[in-house]
C-alpha atoms as a PDB file:
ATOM      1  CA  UNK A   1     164.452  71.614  78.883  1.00  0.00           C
ATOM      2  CA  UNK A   2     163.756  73.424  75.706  1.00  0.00           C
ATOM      3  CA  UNK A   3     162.217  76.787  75.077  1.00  0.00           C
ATOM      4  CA  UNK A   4     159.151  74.811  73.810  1.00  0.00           C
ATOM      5  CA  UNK A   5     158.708  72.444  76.248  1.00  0.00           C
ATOM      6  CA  UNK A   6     159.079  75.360  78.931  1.00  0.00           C
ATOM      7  CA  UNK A   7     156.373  77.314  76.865  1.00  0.00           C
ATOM      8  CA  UNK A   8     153.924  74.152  76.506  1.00  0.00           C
ATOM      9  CA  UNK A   9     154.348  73.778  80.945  1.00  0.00           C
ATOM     10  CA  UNK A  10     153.489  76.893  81.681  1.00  0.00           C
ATOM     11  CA  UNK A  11     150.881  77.094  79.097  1.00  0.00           C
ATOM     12  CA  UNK A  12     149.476  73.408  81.074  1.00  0.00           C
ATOM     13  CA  UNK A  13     149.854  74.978  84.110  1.00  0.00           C
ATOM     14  CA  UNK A  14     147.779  78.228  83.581  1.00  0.00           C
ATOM     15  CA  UNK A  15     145.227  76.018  81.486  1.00  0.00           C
ATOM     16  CA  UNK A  16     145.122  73.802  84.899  1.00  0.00           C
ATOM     17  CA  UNK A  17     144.712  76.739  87.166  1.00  0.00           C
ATOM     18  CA  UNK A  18     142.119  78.549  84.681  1.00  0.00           C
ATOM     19  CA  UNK A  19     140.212  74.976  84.652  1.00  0.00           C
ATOM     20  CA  UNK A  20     140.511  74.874  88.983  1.00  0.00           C
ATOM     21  CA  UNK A  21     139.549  79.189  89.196  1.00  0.00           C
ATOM     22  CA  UNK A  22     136.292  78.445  86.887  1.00  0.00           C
ATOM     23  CA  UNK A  23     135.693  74.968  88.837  1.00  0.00           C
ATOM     24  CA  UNK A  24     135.551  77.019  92.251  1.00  0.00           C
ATOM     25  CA  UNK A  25     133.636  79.726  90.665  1.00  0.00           C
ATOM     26  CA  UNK A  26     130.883  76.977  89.613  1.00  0.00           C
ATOM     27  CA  UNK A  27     130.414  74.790  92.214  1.00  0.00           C
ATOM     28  CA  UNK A  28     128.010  76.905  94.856  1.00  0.00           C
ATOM     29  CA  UNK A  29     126.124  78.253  91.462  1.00  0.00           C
ATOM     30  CA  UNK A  30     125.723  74.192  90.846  1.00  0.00           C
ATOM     31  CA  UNK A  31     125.176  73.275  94.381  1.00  0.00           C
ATOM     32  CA  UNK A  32     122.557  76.108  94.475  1.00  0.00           C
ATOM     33  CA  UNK A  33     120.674  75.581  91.576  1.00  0.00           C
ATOM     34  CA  UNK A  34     118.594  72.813  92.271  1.00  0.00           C
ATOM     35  CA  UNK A  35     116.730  74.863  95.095  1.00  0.00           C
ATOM     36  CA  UNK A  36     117.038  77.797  93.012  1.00  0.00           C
ATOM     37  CA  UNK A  37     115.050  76.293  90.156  1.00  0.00           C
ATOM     38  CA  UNK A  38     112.645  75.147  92.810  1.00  0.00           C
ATOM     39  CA  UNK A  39     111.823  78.046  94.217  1.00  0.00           C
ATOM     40  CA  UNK A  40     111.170  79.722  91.012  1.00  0.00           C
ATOM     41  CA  UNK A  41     108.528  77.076  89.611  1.00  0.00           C
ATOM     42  CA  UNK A  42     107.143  76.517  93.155  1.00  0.00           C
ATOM     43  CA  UNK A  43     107.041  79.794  94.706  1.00  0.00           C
ATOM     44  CA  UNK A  44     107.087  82.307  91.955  1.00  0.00           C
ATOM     45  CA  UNK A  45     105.444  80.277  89.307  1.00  0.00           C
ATOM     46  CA  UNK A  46     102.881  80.002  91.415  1.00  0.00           C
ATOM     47  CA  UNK A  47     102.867  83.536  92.193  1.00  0.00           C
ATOM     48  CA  UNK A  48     102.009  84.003  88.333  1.00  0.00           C
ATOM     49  CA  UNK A  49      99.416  81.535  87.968  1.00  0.00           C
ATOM     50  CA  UNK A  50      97.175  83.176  90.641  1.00  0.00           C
ATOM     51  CA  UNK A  51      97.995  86.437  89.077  1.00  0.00           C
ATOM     52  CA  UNK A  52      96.850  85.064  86.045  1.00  0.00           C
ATOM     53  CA  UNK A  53      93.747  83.158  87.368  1.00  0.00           C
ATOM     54  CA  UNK A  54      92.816  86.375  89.238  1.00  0.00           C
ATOM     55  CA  UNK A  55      91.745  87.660  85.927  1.00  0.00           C
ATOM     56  CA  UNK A  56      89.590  84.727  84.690  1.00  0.00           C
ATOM     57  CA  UNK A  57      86.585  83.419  85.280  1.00  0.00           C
ATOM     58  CA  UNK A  58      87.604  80.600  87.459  1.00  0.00           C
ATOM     59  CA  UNK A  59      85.745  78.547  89.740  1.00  0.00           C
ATOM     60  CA  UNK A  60      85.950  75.134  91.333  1.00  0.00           C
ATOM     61  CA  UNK A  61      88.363  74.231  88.687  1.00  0.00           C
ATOM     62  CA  UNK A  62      90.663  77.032  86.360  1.00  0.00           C
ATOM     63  CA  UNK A  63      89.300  78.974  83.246  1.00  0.00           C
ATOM     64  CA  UNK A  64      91.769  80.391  81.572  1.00  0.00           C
ATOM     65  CA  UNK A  65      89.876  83.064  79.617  1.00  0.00           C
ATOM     66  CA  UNK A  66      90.299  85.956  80.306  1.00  0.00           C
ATOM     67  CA  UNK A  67      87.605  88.544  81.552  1.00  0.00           C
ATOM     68  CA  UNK A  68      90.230  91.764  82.743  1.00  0.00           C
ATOM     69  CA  UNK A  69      89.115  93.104  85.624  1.00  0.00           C
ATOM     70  CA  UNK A  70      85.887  91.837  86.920  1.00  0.00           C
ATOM     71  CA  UNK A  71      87.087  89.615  89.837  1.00  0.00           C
ATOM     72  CA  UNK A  72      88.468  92.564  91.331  1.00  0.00           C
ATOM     73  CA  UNK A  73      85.200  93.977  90.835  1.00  0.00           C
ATOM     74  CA  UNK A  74      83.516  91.301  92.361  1.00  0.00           C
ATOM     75  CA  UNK A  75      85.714  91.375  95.286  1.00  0.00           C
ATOM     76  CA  UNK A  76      85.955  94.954  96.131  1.00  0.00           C
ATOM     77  CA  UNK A  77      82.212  95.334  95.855  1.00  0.00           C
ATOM     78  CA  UNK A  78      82.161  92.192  98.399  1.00  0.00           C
ATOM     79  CA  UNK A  79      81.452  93.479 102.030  1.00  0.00           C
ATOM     80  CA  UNK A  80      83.218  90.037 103.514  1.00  0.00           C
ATOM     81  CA  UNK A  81      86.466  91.094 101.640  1.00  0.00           C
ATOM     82  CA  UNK A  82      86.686  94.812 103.356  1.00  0.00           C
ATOM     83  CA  UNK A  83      85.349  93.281 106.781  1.00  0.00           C
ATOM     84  CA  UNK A  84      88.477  91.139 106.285  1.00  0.00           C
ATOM     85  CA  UNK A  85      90.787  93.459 105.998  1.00  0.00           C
ATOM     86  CA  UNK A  86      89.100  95.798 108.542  1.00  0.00           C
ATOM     87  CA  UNK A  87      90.201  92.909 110.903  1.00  0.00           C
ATOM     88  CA  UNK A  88      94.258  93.234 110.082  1.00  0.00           C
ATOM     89  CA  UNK A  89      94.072  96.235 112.420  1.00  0.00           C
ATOM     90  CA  UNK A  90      93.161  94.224 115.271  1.00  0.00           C
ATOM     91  CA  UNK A  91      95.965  91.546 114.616  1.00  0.00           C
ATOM     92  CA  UNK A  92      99.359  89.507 114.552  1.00  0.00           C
ATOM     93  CA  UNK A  93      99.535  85.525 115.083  1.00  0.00           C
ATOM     94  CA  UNK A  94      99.017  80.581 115.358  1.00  0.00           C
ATOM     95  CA  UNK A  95      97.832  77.426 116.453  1.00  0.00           C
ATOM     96  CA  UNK A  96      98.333  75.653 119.640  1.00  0.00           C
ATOM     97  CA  UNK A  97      98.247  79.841 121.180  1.00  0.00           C
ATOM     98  CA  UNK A  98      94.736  79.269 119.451  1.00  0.00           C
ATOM     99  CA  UNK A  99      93.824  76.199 121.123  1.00  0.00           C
ATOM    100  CA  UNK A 100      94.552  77.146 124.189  1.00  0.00           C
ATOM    101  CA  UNK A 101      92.603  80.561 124.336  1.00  0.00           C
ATOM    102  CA  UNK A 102      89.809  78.567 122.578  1.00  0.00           C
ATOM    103  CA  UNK A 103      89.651  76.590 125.629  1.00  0.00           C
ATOM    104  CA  UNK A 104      90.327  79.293 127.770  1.00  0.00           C
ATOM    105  CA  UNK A 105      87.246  81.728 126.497  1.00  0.00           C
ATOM    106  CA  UNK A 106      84.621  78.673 125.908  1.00  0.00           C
ATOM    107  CA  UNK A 107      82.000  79.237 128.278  1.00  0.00           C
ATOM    108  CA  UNK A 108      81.577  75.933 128.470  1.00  0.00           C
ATOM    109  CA  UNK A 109      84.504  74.580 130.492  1.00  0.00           C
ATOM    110  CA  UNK A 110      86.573  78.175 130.315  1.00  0.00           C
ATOM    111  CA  UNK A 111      87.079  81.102 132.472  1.00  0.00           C
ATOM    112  CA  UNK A 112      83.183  81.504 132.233  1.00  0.00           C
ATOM    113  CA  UNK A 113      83.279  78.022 133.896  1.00  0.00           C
ATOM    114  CA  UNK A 114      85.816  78.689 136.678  1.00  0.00           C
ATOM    115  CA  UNK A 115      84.436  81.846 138.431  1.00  0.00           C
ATOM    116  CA  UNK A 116      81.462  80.490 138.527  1.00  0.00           C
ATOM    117  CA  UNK A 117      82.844  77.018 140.306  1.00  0.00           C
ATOM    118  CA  UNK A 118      84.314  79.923 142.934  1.00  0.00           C
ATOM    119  CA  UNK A 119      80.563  80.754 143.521  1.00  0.00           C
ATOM    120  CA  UNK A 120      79.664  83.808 141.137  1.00  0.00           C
ATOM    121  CA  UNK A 121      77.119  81.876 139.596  1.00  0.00           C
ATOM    122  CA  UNK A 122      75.853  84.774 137.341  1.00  0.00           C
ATOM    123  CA  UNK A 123      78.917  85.099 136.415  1.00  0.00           C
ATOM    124  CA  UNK A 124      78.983  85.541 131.682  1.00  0.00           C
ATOM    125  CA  UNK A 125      82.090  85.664 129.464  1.00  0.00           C
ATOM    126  CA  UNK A 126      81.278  84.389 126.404  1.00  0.00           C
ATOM    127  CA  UNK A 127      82.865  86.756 123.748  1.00  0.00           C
ATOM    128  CA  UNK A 128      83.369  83.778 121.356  1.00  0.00           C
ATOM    129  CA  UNK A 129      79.689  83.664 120.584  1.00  0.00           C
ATOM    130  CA  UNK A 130      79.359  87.572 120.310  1.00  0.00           C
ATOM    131  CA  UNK A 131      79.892  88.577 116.621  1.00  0.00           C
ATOM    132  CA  UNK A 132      81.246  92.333 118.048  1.00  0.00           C
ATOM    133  CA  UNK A 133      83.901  91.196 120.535  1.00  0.00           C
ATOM    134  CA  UNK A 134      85.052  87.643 118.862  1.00  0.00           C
ATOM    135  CA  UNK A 135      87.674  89.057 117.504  1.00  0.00           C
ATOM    136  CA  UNK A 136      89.469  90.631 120.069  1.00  0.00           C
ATOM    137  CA  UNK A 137      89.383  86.799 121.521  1.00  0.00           C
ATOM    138  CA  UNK A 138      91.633  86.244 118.736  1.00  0.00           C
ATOM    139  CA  UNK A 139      93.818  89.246 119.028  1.00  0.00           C
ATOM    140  CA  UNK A 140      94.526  88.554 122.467  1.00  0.00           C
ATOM    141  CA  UNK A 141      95.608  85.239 121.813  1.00  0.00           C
ATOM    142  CA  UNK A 142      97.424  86.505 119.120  1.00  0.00           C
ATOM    143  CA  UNK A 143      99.198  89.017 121.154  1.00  0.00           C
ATOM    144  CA  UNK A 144     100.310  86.758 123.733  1.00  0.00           C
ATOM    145  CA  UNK A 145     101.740  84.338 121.114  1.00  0.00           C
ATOM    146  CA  UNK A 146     103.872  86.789 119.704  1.00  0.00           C
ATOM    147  CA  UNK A 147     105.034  88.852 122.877  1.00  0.00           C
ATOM    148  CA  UNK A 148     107.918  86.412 123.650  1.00  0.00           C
ATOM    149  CA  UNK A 149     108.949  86.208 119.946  1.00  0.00           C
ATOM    150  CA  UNK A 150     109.042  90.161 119.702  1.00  0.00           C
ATOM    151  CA  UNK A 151     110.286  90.447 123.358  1.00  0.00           C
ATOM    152  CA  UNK A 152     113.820  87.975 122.362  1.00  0.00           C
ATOM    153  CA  UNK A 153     114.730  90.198 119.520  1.00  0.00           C
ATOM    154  CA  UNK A 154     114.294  93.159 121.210  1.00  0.00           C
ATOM    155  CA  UNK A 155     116.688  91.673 124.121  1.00  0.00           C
ATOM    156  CA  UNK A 156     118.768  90.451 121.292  1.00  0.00           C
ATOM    157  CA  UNK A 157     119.162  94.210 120.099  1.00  0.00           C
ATOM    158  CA  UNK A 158     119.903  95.700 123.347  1.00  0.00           C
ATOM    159  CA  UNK A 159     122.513  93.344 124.513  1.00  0.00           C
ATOM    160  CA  UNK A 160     124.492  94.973 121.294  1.00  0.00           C
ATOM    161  CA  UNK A 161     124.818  98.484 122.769  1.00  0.00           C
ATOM    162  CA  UNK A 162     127.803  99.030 123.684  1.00  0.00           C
ATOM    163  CA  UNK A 163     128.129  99.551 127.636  1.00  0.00           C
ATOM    164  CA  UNK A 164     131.297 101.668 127.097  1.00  0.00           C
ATOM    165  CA  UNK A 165     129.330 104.242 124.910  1.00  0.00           C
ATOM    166  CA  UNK A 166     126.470 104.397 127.689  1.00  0.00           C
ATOM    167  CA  UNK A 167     128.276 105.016 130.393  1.00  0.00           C
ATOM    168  CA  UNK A 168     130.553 107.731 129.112  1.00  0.00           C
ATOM    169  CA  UNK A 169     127.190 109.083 128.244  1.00  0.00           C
ATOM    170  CA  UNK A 170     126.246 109.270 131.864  1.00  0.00           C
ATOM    171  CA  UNK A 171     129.730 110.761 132.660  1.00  0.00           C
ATOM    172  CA  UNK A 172     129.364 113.467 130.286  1.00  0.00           C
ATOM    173  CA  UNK A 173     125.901 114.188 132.133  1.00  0.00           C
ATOM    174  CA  UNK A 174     123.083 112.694 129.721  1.00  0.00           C
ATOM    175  CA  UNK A 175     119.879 111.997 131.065  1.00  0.00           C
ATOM    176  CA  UNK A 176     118.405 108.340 130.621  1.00  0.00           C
ATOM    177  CA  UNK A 177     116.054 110.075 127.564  1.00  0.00           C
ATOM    178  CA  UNK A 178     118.894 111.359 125.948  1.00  0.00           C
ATOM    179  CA  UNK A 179     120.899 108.345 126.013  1.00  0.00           C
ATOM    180  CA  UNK A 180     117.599 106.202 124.704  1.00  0.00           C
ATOM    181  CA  UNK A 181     117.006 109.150 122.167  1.00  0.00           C
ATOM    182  CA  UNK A 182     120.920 108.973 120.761  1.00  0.00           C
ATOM    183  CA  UNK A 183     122.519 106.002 121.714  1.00  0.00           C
ATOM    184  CA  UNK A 184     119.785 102.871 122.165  1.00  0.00           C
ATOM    185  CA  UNK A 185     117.210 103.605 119.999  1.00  0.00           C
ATOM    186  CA  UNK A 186     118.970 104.295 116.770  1.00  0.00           C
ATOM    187  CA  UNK A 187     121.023 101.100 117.773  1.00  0.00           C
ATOM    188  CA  UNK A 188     118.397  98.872 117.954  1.00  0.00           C
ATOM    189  CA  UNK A 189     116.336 100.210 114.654  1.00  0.00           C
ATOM    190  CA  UNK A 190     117.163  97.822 112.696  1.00  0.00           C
ATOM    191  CA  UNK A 191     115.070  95.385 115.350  1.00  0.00           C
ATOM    192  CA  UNK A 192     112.395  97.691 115.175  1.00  0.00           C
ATOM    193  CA  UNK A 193     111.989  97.257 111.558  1.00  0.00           C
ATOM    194  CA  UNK A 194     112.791  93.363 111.772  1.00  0.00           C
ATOM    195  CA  UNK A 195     109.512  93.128 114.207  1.00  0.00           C
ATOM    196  CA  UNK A 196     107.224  95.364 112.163  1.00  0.00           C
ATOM    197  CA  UNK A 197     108.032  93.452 108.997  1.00  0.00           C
ATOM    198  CA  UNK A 198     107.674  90.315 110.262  1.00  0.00           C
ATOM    199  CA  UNK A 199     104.577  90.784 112.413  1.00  0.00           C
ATOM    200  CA  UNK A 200     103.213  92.532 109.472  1.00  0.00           C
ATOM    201  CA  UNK A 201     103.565  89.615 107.154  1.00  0.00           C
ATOM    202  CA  UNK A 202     102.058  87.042 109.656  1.00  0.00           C
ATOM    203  CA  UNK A 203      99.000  89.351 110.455  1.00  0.00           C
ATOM    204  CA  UNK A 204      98.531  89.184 106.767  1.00  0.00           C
ATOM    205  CA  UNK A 205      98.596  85.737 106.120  1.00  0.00           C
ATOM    206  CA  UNK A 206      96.932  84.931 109.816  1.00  0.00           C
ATOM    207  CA  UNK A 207      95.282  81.223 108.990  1.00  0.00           C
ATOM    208  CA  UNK A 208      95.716  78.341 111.572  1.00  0.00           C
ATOM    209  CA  UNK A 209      94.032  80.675 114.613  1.00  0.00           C
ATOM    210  CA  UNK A 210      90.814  81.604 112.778  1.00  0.00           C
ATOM    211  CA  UNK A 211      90.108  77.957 111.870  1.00  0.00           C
ATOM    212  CA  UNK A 212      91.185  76.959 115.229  1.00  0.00           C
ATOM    213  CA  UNK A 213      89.404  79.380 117.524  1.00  0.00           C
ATOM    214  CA  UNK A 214      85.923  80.724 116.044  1.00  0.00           C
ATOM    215  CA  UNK A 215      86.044  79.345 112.231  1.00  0.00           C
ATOM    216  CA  UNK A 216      85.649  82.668 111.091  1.00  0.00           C
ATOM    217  CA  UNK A 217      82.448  83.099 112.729  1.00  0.00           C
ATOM    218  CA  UNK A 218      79.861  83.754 114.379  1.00  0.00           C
ATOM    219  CA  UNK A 219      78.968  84.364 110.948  1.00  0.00           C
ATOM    220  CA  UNK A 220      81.917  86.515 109.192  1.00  0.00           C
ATOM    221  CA  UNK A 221      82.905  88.586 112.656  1.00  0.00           C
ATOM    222  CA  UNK A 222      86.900  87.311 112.809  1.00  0.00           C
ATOM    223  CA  UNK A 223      87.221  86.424 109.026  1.00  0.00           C
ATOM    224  CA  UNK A 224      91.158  88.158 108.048  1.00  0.00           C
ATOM    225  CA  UNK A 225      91.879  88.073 103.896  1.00  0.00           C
ATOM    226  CA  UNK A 226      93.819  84.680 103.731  1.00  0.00           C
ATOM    227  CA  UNK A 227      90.300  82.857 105.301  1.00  0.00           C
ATOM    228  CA  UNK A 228      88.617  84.972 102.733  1.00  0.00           C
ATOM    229  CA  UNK A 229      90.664  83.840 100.090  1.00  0.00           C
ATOM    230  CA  UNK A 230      90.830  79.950 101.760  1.00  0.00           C
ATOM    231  CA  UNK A 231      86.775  80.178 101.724  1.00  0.00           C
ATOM    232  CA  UNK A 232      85.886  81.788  97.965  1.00  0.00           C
ATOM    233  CA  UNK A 233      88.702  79.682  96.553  1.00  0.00           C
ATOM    234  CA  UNK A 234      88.213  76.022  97.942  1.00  0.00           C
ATOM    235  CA  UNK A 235      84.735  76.110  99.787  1.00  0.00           C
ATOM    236  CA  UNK A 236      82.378  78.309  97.492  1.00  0.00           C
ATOM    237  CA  UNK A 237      84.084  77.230  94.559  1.00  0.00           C
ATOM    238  CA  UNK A 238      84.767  81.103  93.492  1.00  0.00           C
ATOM    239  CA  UNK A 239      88.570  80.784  92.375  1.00  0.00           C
ATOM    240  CA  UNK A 240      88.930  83.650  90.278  1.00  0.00           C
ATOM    241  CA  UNK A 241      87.986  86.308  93.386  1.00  0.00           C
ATOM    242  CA  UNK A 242      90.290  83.674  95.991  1.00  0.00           C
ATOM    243  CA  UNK A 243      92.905  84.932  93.138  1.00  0.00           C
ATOM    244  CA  UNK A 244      91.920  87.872  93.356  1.00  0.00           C
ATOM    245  CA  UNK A 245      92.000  87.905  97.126  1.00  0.00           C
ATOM    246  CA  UNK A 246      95.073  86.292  97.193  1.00  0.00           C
ATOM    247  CA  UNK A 247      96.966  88.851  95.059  1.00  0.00           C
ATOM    248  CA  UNK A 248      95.739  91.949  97.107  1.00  0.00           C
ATOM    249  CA  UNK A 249      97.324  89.662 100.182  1.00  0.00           C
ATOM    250  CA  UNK A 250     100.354  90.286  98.103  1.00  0.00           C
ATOM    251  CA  UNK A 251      99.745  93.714  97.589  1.00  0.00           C
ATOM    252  CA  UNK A 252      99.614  94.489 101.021  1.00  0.00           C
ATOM    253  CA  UNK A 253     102.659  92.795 101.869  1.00  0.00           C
ATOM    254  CA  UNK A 254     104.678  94.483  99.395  1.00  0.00           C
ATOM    255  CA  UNK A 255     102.911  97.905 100.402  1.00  0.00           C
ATOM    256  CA  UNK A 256     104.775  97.405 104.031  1.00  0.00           C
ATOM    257  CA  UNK A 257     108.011  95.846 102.702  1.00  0.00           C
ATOM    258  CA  UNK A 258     109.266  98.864 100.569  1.00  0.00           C
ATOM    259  CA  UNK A 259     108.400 101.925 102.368  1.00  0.00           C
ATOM    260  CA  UNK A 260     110.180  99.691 105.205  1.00  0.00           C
ATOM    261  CA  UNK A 261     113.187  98.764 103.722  1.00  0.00           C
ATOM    262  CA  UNK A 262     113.215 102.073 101.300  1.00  0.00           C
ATOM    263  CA  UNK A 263     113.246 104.381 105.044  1.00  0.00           C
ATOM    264  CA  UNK A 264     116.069 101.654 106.428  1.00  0.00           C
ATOM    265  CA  UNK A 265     118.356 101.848 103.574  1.00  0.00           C
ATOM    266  CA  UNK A 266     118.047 105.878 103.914  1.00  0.00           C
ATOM    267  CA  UNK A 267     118.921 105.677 107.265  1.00  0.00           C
ATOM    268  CA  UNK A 268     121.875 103.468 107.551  1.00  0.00           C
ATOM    269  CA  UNK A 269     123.181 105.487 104.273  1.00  0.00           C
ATOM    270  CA  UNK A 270     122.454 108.870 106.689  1.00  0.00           C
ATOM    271  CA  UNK A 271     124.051 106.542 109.407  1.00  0.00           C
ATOM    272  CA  UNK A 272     127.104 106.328 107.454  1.00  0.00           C
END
């Protein structure tokens, strides 16, 4: 073989092997780019169209001129709106939990119905009706929907402490506070901040129960912001303050999310 010919096969071979890197390179950037380019015209486009129709004047059907900010106005002069989010602090979420407790607290064939069947006739518990304790109907069933969810992560987390590490805690003469204080507890944060984000987001966007349990009523008692947003936007025909609504939603969620993730990232950083 000739100096050329040696000079043109290595120069196919490298050409081949450049061709095969870039090929590997591409493929999960192809694979991935269909649901990529999904996501960003379904979930973020979207995301910019409400933005957008937040600051029109919207109703049943979209406006799109502009009137800056007078749907925020209009919803943070709206007494239903604050009421709303007064109700996040009672909450955390879904819907056959809400079925169930809906049959449970109807007075009808409920625990109002039961004890009296056992003879205490006089016998009242009908807190679905009462416009002051409807909502904590909802947060209990709301609470024992998400106990088991919160209670397997949590179980998750402690089963990775290291046993080794506890006991030569013990040896060395640590009480069972100190060993939660240094050992579990900073093991298991990362849990901790999985639960509060996610029960954080769901109490925000808290839907299926309210429909399923009291409507939002009686009257606007157990109304949370995504029903507020779900009613102005699609029932009243109000879509520039559902917008509206539905970008403070976002708000709060983001509000949570980076103060959460800003404090983890400065502690596994400290960690390490």
């Amino acid at each position: 073989m000739t100096a050329l010919q040696t000079i043109a096969s290595v120069r196919q071979r490298k050409s081949q092997s450049s061709v095969s890197a870039w090929f590997e390179r591409s493929v999960p950037a192809l694979v991935l780019s269909p649901s990529v380019c999904v996501s960003v015209i379904f979930v973020y486009g979207f995301v910019l169209v409400t933005g957008y129709l937040s600051f029109t004047p919207s109703t049943l059907m979209p406006r799109y001129a502009l009137v800056g900010l007078d749907r925020y106005r209009d919803l943070f002069s709206n007494d239903v709106w604050w009421e709303s989010v007064n109700n996040l602090a009672w909450f955390t979420a879904q819907i056959v939990a809400g079925t169930a407790w809906q049959w449970l607290f109807n007075p009808t064939y409920g625990l109002e119905r039961a004890v009296q069947n056992f003879g205490w006739s006089s016998f009242r518990f009908n807190w679905l009706g009462n416009p002051d304790l409807a909502i904590f109907c909802v947060v209990i069933a709301a609470i024992w929907q998400c106990t088991g969810f919160v209670a397997s992560l949590f179980l998750a987390g402690l089963r990775s402490v290291d046993d080794e590490i506890v006991k030569a805690a013990q040896i060395d003469g640590a009480s069972l506070p100190t060993i939660y204080r240094r050992i579990i507890l900073p093991v298991i944060r990362p849990v901790f901040f999985s639960v509060t984000l996610i029960l954080a987001h769901l109490a925000i966007k808290t839907f299926d129960i309210i429909v399923v349990m009291t409507a939002g009523g009686p009257g606007t008692a157990t109304w949370l912001p995504s029903y507020f947003m779900y009613t102005f936007a699609f029932e009243r025909g109000r879509m520039g303050i559902g917008a509206a609504s539905a970008m403070m939603m976002l708000a709060m969620i983001v509000a949570v999310l980076v103060p959460l993730m800003y404090l983890e990232s400065r502690a596994t950083r400290n960690a390490t």
